[in-house]
C-alpha atoms as a PDB file:
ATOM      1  CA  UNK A   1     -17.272   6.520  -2.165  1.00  0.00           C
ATOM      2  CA  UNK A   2     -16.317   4.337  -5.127  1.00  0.00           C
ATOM      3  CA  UNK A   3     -13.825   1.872  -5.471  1.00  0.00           C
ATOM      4  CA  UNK A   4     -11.185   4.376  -7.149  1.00  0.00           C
ATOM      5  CA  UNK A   5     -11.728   7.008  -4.542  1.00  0.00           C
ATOM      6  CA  UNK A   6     -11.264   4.736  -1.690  1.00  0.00           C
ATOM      7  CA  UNK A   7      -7.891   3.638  -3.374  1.00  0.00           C
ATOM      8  CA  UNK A   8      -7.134   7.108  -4.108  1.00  0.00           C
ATOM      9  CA  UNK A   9      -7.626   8.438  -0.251  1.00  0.00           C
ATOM     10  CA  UNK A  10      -5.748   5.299   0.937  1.00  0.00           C
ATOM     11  CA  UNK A  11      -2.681   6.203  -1.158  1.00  0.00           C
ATOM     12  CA  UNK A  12      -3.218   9.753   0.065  1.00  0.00           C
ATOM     13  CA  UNK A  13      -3.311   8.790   3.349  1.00  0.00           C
ATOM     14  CA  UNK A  14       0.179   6.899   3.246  1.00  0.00           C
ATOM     15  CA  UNK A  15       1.660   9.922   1.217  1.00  0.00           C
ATOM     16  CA  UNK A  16       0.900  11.757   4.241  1.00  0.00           C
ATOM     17  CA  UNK A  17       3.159   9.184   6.030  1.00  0.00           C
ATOM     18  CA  UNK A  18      -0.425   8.194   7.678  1.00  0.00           C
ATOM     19  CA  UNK A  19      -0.202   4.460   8.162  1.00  0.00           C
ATOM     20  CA  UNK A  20      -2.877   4.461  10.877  1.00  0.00           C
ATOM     21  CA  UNK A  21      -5.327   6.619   8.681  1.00  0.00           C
ATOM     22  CA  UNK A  22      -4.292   4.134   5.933  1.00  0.00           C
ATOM     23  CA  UNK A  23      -4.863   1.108   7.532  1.00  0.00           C
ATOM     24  CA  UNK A  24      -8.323   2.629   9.101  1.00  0.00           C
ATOM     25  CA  UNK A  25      -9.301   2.262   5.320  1.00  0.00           C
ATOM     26  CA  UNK A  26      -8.399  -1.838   5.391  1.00  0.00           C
ATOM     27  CA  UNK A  27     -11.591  -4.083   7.007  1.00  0.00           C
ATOM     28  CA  UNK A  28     -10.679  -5.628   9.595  1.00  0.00           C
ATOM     29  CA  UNK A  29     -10.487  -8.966   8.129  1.00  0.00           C
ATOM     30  CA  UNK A  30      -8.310  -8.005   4.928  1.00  0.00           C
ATOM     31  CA  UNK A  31      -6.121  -9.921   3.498  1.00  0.00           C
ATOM     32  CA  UNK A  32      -2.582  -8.523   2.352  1.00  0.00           C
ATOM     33  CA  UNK A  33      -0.369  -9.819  -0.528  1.00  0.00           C
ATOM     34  CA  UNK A  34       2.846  -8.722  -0.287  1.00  0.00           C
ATOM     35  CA  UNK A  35       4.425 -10.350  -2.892  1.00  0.00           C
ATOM     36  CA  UNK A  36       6.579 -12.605  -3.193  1.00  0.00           C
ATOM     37  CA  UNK A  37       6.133 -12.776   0.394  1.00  0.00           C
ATOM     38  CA  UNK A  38       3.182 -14.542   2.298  1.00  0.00           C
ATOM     39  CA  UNK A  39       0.190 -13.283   2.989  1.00  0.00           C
ATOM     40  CA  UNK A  40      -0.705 -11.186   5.961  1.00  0.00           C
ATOM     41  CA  UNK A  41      -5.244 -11.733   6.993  1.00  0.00           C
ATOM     42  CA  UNK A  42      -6.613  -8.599   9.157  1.00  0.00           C
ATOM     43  CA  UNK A  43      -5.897  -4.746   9.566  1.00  0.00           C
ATOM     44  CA  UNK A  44      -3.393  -5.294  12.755  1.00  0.00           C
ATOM     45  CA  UNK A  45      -1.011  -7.729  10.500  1.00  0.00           C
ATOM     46  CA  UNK A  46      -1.268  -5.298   7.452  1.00  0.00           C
ATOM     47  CA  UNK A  47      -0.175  -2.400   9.531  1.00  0.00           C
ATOM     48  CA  UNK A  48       2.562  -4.373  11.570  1.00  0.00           C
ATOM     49  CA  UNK A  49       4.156  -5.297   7.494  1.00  0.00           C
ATOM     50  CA  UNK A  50       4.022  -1.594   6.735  1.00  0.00           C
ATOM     51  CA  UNK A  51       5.481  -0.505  10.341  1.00  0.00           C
ATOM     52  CA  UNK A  52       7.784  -2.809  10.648  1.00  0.00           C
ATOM     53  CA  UNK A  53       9.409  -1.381   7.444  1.00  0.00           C
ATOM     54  CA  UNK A  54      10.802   1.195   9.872  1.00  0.00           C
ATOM     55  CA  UNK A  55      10.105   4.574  10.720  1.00  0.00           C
ATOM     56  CA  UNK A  56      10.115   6.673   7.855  1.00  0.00           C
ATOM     57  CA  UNK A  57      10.131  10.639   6.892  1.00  0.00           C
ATOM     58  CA  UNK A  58       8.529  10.395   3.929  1.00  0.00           C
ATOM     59  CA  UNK A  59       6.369   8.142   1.580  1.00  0.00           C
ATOM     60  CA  UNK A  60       5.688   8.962  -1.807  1.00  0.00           C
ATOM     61  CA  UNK A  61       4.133   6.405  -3.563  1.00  0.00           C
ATOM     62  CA  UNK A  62       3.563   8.279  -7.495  1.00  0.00           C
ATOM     63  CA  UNK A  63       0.573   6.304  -9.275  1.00  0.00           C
ATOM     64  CA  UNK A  64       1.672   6.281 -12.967  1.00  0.00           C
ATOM     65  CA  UNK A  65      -1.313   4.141 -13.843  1.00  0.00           C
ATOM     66  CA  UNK A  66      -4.345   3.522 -12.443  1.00  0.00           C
ATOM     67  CA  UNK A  67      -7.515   1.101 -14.171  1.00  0.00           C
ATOM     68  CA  UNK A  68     -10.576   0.841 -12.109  1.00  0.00           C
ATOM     69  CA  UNK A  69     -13.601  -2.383 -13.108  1.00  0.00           C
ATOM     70  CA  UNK A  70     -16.212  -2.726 -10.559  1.00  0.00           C
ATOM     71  CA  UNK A  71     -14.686  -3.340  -7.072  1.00  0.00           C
ATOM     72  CA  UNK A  72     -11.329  -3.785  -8.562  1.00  0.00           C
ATOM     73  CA  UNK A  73      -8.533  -1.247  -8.877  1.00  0.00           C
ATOM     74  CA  UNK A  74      -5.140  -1.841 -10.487  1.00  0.00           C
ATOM     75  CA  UNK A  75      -2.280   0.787 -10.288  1.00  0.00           C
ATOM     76  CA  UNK A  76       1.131   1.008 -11.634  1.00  0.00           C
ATOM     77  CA  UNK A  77       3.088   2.728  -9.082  1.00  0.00           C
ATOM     78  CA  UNK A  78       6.203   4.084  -7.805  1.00  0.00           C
ATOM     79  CA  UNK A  79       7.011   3.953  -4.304  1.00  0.00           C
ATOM     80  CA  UNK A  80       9.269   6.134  -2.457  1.00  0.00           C
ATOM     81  CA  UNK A  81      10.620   5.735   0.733  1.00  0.00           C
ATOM     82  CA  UNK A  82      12.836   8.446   2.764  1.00  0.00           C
ATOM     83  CA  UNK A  83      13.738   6.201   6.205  1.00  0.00           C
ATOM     84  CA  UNK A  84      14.425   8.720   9.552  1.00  0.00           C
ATOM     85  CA  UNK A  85      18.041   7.656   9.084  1.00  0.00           C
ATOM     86  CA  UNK A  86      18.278   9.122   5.760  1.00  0.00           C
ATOM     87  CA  UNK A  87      18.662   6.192   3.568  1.00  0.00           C
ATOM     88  CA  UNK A  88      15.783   5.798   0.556  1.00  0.00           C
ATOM     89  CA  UNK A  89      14.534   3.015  -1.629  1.00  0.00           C
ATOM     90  CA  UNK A  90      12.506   3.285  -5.099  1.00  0.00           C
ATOM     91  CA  UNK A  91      10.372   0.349  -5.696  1.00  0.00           C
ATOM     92  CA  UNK A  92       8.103  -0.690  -9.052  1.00  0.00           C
ATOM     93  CA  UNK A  93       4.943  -2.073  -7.854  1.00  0.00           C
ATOM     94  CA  UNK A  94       1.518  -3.001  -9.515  1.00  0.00           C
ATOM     95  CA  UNK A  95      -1.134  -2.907  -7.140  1.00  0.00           C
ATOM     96  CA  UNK A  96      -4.260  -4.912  -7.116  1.00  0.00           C
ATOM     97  CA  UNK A  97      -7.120  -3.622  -4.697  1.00  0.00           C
ATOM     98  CA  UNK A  98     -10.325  -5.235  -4.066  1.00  0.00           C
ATOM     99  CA  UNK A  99     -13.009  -2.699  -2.560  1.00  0.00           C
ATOM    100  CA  UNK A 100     -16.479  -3.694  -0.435  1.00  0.00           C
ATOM    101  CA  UNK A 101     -18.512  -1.610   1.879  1.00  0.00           C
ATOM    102  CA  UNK A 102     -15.949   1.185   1.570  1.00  0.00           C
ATOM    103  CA  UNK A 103     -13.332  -1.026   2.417  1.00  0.00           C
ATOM    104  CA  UNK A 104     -10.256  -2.560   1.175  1.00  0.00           C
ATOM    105  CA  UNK A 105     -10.913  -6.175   1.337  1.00  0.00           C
ATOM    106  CA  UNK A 106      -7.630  -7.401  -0.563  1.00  0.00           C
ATOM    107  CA  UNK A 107      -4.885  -5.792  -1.388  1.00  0.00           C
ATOM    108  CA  UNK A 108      -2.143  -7.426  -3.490  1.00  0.00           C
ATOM    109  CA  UNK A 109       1.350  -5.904  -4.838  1.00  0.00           C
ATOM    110  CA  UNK A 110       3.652  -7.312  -6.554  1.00  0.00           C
ATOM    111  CA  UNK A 111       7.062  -6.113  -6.462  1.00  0.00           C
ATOM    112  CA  UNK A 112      10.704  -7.194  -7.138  1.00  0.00           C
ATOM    113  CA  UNK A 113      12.147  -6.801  -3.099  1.00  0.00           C
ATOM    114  CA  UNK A 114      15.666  -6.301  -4.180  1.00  0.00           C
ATOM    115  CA  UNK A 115      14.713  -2.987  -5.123  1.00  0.00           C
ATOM    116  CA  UNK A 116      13.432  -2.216  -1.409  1.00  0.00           C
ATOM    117  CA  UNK A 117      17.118  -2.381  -0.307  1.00  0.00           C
ATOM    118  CA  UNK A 118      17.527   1.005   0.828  1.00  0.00           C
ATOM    119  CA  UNK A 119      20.353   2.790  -0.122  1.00  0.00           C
END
């Protein structure tokens, strides 16, 4: 599987509010950039960030862009969030993933966290 399609079937995996399958699609020694945030290194830490964000009922996160150079993909994106109380958040990321052995070795988006405030 290429770079892309990796990316692709991670995002697919969180759409289907599948963190675990997600995060079985980090290596183990990833390294997370959540930014502006610090850094989370290995798959347990990555999926503790996106746990801890609460359980949710749905995830949509709506690719709007997507550029793809050798082990490198970039996406503009939208990500939705529908928590299990009912409150929702809309968040503008751009997503940087880097891709080896049909892994994600780094994964870096950059966001403005004021828009993560559900509502």
């Amino acid at each position: 599987m290429g770079a892309e399609q990796r990316v692709d079937a991670f995002i697919a995996a969180m759409n289907d509010n599948d963190v675990t399958g997600a995060c079985a699609m980090l290596a183990e020694a990833v390294v997370y950039y959540n930014i502006p945030f610090q850094p989370v290194e290995g798959r347990a830490a990555a999926e503790a960030v996106l746990t801890g964000m609460g359980p949710m009922k749905s995830i949509d996160w709506e690719v709007l862009n997507s550029v793809a150079a050798g082990d490198t993909v970039c996406n503009e994106r939208i990500d939705r969030f529908e928590f299990a109380d009912g409150r929702t958040a809309a968040v503008r990321v751009m997503g940087i993933f880097r891709v080896a052995d049909d892994e994600i070795v780094e994964w870096r988006d950059y966001f403005d966290p004021a828009e993560f405030a559900p509502g």
